[in-house]
PDB file of N, CA and C in Angstrom:
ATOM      1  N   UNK A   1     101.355-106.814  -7.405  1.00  0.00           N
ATOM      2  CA  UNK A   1     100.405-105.881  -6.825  1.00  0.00           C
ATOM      3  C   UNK A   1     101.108-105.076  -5.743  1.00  0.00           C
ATOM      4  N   UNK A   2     100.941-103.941  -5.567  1.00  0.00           N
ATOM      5  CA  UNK A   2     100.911-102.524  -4.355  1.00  0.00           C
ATOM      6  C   UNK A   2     100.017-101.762  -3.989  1.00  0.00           C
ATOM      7  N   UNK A   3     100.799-101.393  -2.711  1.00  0.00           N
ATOM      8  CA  UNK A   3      98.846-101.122  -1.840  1.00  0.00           C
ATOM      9  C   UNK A   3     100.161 -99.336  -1.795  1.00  0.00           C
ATOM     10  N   UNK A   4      99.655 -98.516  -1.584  1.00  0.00           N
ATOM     11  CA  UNK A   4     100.289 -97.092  -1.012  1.00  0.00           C
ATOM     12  C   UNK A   4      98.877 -96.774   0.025  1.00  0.00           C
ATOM     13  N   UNK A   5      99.031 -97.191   0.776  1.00  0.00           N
ATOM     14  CA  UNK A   5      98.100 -96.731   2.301  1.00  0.00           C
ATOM     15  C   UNK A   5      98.794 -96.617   3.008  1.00  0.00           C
ATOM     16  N   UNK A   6      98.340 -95.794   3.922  1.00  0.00           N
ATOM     17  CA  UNK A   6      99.472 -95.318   5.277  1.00  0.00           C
ATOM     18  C   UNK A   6      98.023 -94.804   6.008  1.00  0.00           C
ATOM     19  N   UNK A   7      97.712 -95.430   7.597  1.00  0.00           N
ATOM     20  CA  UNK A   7      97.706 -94.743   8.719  1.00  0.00           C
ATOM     21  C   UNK A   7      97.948 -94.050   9.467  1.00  0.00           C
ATOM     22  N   UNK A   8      97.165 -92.926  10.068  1.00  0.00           N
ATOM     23  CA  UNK A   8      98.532 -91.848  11.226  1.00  0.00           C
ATOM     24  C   UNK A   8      97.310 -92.037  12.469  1.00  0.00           C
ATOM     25  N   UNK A   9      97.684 -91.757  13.590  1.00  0.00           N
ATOM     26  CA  UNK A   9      97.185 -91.415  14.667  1.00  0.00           C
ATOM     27  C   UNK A   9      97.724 -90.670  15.365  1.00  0.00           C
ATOM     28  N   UNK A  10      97.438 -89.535  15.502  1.00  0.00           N
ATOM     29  CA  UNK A  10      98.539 -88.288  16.229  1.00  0.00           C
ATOM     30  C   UNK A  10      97.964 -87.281  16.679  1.00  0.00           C
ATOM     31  N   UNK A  11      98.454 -86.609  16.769  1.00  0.00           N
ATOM     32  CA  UNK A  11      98.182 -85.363  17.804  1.00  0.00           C
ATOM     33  C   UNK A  11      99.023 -84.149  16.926  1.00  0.00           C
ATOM     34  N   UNK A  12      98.050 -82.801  16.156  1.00  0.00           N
ATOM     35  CA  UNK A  12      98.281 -81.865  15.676  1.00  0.00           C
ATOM     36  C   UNK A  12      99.206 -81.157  16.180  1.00  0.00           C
ATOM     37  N   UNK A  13     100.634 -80.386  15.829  1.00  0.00           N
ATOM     38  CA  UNK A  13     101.625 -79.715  16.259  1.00  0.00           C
ATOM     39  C   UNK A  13     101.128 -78.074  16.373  1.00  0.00           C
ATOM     40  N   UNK A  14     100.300 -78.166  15.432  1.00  0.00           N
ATOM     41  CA  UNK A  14     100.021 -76.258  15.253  1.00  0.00           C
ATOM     42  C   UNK A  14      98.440 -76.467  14.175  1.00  0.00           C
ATOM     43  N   UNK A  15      97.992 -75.185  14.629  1.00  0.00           N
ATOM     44  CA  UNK A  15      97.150 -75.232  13.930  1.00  0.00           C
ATOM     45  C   UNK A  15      96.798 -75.349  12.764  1.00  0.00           C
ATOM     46  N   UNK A  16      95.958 -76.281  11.776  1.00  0.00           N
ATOM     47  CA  UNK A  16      96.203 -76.446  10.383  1.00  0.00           C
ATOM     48  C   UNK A  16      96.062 -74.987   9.341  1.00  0.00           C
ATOM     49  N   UNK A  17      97.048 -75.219   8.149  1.00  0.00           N
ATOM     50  CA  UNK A  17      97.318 -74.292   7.472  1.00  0.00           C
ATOM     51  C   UNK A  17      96.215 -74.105   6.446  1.00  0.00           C
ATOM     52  N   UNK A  18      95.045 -73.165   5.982  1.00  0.00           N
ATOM     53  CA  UNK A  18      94.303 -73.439   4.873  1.00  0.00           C
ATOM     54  C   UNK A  18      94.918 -72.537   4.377  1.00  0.00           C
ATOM     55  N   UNK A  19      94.710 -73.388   2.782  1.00  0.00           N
ATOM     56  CA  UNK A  19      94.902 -72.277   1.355  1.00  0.00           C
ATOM     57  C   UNK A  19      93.940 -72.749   0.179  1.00  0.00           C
ATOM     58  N   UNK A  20      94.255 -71.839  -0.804  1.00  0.00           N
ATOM     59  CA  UNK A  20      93.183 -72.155  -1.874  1.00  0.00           C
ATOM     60  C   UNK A  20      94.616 -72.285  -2.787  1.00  0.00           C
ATOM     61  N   UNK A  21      94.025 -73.770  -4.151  1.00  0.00           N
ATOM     62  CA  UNK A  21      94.679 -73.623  -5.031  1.00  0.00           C
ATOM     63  C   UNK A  21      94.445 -72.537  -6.051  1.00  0.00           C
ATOM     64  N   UNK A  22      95.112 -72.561  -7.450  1.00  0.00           N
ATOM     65  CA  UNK A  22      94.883 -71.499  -8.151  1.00  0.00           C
ATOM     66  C   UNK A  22      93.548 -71.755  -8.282  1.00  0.00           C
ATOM     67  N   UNK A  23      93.161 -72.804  -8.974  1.00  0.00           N
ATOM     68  CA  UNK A  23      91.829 -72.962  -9.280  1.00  0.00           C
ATOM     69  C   UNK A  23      90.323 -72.584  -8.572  1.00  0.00           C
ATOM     70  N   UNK A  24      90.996 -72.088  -6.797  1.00  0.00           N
ATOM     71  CA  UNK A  24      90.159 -72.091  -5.913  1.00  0.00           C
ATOM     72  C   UNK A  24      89.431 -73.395  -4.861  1.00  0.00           C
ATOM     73  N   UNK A  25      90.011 -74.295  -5.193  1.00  0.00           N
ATOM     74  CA  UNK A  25      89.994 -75.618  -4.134  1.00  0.00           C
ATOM     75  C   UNK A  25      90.549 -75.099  -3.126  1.00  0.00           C
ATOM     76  N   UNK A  26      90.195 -75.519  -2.051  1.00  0.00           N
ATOM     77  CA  UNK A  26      90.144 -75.239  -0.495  1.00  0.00           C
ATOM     78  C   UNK A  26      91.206 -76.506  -0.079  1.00  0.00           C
ATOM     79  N   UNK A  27      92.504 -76.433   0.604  1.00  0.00           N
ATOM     80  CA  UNK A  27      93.681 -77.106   0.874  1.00  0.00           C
ATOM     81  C   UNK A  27      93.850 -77.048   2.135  1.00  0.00           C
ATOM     82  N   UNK A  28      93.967 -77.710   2.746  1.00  0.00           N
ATOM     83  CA  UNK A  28      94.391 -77.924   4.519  1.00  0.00           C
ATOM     84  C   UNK A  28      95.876 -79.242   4.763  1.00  0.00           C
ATOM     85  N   UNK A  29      96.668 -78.030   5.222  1.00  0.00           N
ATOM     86  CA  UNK A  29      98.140 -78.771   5.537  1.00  0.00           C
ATOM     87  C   UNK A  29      98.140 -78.608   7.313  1.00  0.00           C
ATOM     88  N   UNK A  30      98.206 -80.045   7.740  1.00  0.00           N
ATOM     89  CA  UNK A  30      98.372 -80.580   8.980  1.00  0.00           C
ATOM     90  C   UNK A  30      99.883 -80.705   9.203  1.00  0.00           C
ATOM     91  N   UNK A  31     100.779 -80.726  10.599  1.00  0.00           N
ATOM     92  CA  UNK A  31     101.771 -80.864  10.917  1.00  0.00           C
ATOM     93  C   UNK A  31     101.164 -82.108  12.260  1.00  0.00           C
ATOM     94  N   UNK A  32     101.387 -83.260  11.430  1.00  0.00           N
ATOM     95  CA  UNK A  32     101.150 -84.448  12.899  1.00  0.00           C
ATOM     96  C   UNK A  32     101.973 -85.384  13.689  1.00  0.00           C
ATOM     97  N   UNK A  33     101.626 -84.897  14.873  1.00  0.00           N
ATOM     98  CA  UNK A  33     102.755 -86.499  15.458  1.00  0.00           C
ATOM     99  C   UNK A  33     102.160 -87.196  15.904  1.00  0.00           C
ATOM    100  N   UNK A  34     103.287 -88.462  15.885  1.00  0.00           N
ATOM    101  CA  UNK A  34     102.547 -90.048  16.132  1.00  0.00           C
ATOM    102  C   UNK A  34     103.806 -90.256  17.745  1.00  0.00           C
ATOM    103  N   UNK A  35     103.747 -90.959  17.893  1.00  0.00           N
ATOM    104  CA  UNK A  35     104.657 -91.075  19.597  1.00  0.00           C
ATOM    105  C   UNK A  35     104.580 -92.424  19.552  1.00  0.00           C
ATOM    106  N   UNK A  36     105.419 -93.263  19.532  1.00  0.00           N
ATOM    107  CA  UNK A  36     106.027 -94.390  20.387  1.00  0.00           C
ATOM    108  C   UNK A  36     106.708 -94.545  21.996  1.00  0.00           C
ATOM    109  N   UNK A  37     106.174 -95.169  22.173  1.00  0.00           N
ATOM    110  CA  UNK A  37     106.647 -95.524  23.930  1.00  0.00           C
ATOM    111  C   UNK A  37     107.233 -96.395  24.141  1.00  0.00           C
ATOM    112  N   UNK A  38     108.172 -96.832  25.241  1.00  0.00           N
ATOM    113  CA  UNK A  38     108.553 -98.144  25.392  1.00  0.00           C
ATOM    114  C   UNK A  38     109.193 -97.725  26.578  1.00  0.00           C
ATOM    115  N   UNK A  39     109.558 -99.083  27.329  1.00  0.00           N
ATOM    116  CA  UNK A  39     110.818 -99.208  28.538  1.00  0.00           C
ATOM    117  C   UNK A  39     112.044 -99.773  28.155  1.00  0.00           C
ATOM    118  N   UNK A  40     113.163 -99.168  28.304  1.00  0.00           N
ATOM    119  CA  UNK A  40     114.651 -99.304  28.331  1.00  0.00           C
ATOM    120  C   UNK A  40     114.676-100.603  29.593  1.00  0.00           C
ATOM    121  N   UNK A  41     115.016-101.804  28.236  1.00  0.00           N
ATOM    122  CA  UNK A  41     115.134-103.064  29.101  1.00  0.00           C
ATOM    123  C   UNK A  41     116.598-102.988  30.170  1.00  0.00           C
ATOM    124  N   UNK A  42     117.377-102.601  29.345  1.00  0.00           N
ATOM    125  CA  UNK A  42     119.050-102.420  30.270  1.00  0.00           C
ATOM    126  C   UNK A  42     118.625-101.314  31.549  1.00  0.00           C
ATOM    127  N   UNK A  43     117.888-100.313  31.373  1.00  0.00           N
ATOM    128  CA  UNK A  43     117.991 -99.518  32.633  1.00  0.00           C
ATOM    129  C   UNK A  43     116.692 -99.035  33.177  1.00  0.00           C
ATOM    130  N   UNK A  44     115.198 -99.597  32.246  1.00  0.00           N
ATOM    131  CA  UNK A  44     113.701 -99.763  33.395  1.00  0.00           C
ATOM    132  C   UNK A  44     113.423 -98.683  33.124  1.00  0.00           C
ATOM    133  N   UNK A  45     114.032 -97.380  32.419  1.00  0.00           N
ATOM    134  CA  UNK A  45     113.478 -96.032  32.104  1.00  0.00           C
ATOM    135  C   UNK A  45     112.692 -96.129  31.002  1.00  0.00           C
ATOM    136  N   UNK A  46     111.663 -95.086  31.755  1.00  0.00           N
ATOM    137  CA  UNK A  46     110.600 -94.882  29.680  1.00  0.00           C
ATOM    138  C   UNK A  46     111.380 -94.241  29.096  1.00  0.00           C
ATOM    139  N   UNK A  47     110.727 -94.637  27.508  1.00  0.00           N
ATOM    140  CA  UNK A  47     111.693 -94.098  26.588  1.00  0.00           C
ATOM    141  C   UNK A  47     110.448 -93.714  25.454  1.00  0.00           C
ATOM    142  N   UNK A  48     110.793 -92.504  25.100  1.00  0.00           N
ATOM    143  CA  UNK A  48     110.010 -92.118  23.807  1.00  0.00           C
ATOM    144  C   UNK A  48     110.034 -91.600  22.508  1.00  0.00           C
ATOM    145  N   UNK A  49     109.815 -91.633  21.916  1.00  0.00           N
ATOM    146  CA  UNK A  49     110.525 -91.499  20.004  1.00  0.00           C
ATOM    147  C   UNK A  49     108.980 -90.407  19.377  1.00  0.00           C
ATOM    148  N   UNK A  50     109.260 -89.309  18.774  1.00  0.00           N
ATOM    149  CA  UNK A  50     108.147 -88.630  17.982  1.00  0.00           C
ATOM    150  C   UNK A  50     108.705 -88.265  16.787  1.00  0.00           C
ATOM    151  N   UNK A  51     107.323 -89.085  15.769  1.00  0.00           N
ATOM    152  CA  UNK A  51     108.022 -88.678  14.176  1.00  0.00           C
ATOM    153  C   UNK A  51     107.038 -87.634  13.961  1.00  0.00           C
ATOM    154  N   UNK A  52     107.594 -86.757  13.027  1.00  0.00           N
ATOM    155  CA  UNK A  52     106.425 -85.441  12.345  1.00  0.00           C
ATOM    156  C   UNK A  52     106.125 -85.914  11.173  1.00  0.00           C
ATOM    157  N   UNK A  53     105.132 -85.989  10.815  1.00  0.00           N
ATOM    158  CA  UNK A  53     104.352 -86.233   9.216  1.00  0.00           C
ATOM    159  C   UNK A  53     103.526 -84.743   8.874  1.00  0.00           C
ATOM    160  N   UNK A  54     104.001 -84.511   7.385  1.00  0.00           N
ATOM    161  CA  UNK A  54     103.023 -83.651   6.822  1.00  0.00           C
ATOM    162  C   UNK A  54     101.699 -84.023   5.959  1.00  0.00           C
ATOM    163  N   UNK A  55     100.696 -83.380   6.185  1.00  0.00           N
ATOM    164  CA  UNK A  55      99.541 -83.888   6.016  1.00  0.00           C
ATOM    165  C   UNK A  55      99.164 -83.273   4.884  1.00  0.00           C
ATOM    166  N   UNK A  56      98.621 -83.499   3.637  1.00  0.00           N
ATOM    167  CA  UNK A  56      97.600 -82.276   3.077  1.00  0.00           C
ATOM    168  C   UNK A  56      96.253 -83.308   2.280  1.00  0.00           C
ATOM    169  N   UNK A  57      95.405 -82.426   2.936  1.00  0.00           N
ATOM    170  CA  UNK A  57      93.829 -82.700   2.719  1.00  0.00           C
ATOM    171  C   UNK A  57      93.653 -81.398   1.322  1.00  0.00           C
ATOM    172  N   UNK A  58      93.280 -82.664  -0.092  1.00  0.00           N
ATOM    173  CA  UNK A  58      93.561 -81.928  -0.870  1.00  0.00           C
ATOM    174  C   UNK A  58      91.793 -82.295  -1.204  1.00  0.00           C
ATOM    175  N   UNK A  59      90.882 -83.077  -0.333  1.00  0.00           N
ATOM    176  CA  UNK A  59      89.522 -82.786  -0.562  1.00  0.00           C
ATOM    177  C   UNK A  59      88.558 -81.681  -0.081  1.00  0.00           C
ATOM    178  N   UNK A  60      87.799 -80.845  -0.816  1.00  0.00           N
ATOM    179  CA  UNK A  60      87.295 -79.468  -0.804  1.00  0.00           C
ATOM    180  C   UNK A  60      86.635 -79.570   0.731  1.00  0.00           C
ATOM    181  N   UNK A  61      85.710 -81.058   0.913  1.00  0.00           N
ATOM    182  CA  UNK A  61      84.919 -81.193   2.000  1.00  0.00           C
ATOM    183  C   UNK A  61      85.784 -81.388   3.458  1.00  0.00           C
ATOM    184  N   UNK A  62      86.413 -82.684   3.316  1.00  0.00           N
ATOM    185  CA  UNK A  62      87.296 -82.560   4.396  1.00  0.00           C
ATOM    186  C   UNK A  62      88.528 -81.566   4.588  1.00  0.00           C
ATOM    187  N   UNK A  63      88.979 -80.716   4.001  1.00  0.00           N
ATOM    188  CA  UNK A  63      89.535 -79.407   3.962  1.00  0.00           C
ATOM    189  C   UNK A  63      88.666 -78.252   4.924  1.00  0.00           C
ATOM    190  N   UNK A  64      87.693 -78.153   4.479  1.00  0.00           N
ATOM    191  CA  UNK A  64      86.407 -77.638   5.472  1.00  0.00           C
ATOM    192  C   UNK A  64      86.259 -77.770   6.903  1.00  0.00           C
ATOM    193  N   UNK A  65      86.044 -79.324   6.992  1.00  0.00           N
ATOM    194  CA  UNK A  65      85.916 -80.313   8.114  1.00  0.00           C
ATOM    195  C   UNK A  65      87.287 -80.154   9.335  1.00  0.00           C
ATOM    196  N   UNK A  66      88.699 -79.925   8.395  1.00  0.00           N
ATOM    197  CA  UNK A  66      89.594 -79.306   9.209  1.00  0.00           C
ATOM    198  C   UNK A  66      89.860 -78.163   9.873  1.00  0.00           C
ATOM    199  N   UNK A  67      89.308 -77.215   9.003  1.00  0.00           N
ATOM    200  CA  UNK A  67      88.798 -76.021   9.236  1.00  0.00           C
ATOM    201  C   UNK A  67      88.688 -75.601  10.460  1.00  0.00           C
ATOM    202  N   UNK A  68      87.294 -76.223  10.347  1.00  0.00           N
ATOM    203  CA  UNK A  68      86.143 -76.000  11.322  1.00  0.00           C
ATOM    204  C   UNK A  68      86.287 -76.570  12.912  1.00  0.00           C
ATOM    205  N   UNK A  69      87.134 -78.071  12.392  1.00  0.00           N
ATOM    206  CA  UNK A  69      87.005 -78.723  13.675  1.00  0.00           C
ATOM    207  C   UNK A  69      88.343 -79.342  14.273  1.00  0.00           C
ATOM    208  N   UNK A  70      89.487 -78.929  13.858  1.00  0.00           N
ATOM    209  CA  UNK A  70      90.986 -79.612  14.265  1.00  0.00           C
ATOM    210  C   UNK A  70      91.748 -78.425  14.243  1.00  0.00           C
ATOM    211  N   UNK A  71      92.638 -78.451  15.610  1.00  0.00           N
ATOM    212  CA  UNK A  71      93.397 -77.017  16.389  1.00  0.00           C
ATOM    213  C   UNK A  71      94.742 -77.825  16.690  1.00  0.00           C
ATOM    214  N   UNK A  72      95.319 -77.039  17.321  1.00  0.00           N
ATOM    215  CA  UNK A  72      96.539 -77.542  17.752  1.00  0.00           C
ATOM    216  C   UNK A  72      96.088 -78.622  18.887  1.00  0.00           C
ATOM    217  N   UNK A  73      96.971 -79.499  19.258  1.00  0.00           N
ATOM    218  CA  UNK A  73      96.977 -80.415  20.025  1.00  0.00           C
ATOM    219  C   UNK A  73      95.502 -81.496  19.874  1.00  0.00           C
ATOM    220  N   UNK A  74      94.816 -81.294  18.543  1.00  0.00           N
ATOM    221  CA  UNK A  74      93.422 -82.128  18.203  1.00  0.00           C
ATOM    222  C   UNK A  74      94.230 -83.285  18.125  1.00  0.00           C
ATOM    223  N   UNK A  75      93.520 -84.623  18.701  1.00  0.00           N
ATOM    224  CA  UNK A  75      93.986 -86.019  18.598  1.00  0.00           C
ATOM    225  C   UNK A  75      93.583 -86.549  17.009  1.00  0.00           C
ATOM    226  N   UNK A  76      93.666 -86.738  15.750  1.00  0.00           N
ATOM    227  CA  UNK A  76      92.932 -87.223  14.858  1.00  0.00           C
ATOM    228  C   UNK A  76      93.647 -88.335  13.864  1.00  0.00           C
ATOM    229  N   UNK A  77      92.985 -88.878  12.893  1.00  0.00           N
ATOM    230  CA  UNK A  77      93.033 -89.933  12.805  1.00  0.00           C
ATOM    231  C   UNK A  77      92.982 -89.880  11.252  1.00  0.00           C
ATOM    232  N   UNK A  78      93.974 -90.305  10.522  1.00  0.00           N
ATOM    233  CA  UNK A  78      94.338 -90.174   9.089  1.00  0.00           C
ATOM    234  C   UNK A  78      94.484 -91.492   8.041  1.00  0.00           C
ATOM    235  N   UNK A  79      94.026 -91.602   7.206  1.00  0.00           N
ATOM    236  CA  UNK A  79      93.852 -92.528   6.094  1.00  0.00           C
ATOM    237  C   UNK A  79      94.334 -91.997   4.796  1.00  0.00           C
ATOM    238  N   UNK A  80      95.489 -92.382   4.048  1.00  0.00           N
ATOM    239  CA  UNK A  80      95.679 -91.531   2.780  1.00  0.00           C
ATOM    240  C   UNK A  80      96.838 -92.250   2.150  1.00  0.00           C
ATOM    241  N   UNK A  81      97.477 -91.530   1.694  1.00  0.00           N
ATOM    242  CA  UNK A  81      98.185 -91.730   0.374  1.00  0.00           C
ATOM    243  C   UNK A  81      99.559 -91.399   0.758  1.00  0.00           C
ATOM    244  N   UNK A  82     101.044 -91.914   0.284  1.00  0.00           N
ATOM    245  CA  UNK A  82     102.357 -90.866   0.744  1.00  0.00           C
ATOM    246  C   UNK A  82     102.261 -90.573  -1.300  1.00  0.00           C
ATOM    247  N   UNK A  83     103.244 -89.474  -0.853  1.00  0.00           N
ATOM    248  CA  UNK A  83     103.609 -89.278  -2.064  1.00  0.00           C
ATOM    249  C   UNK A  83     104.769 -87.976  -2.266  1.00  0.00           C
ATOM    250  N   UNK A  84     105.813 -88.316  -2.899  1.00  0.00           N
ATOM    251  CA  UNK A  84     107.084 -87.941  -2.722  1.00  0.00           C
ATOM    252  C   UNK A  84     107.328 -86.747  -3.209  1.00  0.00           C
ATOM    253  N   UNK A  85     108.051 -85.538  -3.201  1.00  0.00           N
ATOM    254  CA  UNK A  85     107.533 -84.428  -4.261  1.00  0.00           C
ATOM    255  C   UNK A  85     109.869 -83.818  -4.001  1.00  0.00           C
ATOM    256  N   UNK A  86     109.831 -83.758  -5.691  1.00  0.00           N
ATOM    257  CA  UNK A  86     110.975 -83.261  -5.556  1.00  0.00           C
ATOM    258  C   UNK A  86     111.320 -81.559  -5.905  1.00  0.00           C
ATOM    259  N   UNK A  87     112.052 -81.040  -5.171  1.00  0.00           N
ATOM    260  CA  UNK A  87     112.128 -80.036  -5.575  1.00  0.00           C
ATOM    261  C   UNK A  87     113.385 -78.939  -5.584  1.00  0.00           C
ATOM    262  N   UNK A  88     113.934 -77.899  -5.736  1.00  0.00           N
ATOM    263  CA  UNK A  88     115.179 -77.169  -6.079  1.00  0.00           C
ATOM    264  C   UNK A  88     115.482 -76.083  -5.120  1.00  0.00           C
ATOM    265  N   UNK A  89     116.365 -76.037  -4.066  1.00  0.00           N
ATOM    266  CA  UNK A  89     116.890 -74.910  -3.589  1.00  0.00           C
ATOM    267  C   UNK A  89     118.462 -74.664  -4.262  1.00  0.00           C
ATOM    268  N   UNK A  90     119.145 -73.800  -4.448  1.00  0.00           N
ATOM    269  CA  UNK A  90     120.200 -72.804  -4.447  1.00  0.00           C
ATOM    270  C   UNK A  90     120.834 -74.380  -5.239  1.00  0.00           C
ATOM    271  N   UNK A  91     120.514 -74.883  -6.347  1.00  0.00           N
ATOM    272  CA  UNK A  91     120.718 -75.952  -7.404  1.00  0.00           C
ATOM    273  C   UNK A  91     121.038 -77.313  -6.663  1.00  0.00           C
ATOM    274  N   UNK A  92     120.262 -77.411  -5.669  1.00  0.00           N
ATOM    275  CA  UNK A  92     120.485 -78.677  -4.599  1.00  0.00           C
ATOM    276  C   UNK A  92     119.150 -79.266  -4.837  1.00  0.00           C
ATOM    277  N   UNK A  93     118.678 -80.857  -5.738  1.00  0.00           N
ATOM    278  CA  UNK A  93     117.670 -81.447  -4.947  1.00  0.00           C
ATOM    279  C   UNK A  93     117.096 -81.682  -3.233  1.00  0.00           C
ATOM    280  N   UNK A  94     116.309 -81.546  -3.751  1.00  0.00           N
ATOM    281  CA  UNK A  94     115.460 -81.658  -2.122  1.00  0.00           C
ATOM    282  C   UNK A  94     114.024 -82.737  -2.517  1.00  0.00           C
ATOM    283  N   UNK A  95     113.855 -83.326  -1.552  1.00  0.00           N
ATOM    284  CA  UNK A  95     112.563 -84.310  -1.663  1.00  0.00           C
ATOM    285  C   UNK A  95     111.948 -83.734  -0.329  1.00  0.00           C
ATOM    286  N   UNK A  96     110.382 -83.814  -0.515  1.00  0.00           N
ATOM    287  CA  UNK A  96     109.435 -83.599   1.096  1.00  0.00           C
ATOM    288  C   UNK A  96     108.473 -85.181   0.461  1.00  0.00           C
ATOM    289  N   UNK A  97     108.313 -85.806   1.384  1.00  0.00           N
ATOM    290  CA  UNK A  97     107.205 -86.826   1.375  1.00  0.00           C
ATOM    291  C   UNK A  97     106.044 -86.264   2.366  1.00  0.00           C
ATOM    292  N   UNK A  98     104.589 -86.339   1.540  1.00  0.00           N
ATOM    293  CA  UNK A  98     103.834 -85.756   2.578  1.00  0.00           C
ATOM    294  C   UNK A  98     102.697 -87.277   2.409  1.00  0.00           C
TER     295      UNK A  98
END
């Protein structure tokens, strides 16, 4: 058995991106960070680490919901799926995990 769940808790980098697919579904791409903290045991200084995750809300409703109600610097709170996507520049693979 495998679970593919992933949590985020972060804080929006820029304001979310809407688009429509061809079909006309309503798409919202988030840019989020999560922040780790800690103290540097050898020298008592804080220390802090920020990863970027890409987000996309590929449901019509919560696509909306982003819309309407998440800006830059919105604190929010994510439940979903990763999923790996490969793709081709100048005959070089490239992977984005969003």
């Amino acid at each position: 058995m495998s679970i593919n769940t992933v949590v985020l808790l972060g804080n929006c980098g820029a304001d979310p991106e809407i688009r429509r697919t061809q079909a006309g579904q309503k798409v919202a791409n988030i840019r989020l960070a999560t922040s780790e903290y800690w103290e540097d045991k050898a020298t008592g200084e804080k220390r802090e680490t920020t990863e970027w995750h890409r987000v996309v809300v590929f449901n019509e409703h919560l696509a909306e919901m982003v819309e309407k109600h998440v800006k830059k610097g919105s604190k929010i709170h994510v439940t979903g799926k990763l999923a790996t996507k490969k793709w081709q520049k100048d005959g070089q693979d490239h992977y984005t995990t969003e």
